[in-house]
Protein backbone atom coordinates (compact mmCIF):
# COMPACT_ATOMS: atom_id res chain seq x y z
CA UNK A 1 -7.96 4.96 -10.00
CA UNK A 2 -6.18 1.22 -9.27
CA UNK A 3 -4.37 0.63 -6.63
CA UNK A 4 -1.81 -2.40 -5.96
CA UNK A 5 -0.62 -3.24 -2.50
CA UNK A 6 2.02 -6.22 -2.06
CA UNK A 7 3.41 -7.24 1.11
CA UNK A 8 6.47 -9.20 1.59
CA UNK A 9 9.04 -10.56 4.62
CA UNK A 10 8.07 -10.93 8.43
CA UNK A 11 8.85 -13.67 10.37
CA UNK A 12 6.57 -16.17 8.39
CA UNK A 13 7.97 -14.68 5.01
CA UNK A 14 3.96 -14.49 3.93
CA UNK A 15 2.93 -12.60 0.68
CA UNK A 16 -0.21 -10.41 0.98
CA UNK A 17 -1.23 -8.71 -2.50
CA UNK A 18 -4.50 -6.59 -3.11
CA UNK A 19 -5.34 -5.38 -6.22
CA UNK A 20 -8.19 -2.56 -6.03
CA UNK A 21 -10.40 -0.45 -8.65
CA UNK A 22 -12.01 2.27 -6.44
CA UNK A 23 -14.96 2.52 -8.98
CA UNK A 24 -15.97 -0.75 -7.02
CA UNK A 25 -15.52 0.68 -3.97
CA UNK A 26 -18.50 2.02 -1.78
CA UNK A 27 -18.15 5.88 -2.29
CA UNK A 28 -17.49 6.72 0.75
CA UNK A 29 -14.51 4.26 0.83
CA UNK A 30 -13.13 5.43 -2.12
CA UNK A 31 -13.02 8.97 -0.72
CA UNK A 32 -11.07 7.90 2.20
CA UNK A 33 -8.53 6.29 -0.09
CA UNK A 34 -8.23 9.42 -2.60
CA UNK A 35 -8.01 11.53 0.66
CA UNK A 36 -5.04 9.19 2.23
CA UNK A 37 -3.38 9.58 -1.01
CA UNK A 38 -3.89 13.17 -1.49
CA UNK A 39 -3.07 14.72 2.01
CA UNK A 40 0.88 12.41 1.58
CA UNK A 41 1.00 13.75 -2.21
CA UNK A 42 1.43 10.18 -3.09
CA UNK A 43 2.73 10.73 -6.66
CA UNK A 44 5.27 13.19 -5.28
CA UNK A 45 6.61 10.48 -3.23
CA UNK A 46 10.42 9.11 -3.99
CA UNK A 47 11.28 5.16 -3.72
CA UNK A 48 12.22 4.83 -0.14
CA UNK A 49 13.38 1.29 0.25
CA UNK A 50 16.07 1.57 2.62
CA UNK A 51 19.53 -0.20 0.80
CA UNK A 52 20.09 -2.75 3.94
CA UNK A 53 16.77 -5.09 4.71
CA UNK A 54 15.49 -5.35 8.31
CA UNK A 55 15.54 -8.61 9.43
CA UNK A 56 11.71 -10.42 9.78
CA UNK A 57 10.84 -6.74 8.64
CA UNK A 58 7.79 -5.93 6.16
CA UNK A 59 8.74 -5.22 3.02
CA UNK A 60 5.82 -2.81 0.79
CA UNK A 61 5.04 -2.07 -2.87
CA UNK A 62 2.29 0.29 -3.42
CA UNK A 63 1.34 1.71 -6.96
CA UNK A 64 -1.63 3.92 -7.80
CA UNK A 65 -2.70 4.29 -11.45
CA UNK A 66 -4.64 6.79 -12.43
CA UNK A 67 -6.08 7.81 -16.71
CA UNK A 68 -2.71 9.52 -16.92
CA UNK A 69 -0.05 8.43 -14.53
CA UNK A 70 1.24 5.49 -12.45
CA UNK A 71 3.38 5.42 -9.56
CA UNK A 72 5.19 3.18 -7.77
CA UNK A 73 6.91 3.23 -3.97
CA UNK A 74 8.79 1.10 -1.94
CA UNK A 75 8.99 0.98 2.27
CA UNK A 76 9.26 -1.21 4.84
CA UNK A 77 7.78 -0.26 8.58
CA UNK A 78 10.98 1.57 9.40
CA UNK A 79 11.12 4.03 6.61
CA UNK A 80 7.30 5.09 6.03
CA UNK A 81 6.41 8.05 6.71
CA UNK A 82 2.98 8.21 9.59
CA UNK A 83 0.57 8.94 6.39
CA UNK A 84 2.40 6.10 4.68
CA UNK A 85 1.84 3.99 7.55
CA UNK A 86 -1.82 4.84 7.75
CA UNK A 87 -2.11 3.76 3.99
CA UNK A 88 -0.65 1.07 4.70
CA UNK A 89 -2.97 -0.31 7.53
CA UNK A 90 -5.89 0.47 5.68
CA UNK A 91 -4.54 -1.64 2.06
CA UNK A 92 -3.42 -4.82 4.64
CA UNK A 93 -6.46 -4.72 6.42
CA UNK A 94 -7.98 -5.13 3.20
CA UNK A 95 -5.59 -7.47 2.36
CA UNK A 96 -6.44 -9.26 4.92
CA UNK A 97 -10.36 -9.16 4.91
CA UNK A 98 -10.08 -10.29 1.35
CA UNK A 99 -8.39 -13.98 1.68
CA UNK A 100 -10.18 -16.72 1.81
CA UNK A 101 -9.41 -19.59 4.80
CA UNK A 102 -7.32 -22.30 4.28
């Protein structure tokens, strides 16, 4: 399973993007993952990209590929749902942990 995490807007109008193959992931972590995406029924979720943007907001694409589908959202803070959210934290603070320094 692959999963790709981009992060757009905010006041500093920074991209974040994390690309991720849970086969390289410590087991455990990988787990936690499948389990974040399987309690929200991630591939049951619809686009949810509200129509009018939220000023400064964060703007989020997530898709998760698996051998036999691939799936793709859109949110922002406002319109994800608590799992969302909790996906969310745990892709940026990857994200995050992942950059290197300027």
């Amino acid at each position: 399973m692959w999963i790709t995490f981009e992060r757009s807007g905010g006041i500093m109008g920074r991209k974040m993007s994390l690309a991720l193959d849970l086969t390289n992931l410590p087991e455990d972590e990988a787990q936690s993952l499948r389990l974040l995406l399987d309690e929200m029924n991630f591939f049951a979720l619809q686009d949810d990209l509200p129509t009018s943007p939220v000023p400064d907001g964060f703007h989020y694409a997530i898709t998760v590929r698996t051998e036999t589908v691939t799936h793709t959202i859109h949110t922002t803070d406002m319109s994800a749902s608590p799992s969302l959210r909790a996906l969310i934290q745990d892709l940026s603070t990857r994200a995050r942990t992942q950059r290197k320094p300027i």
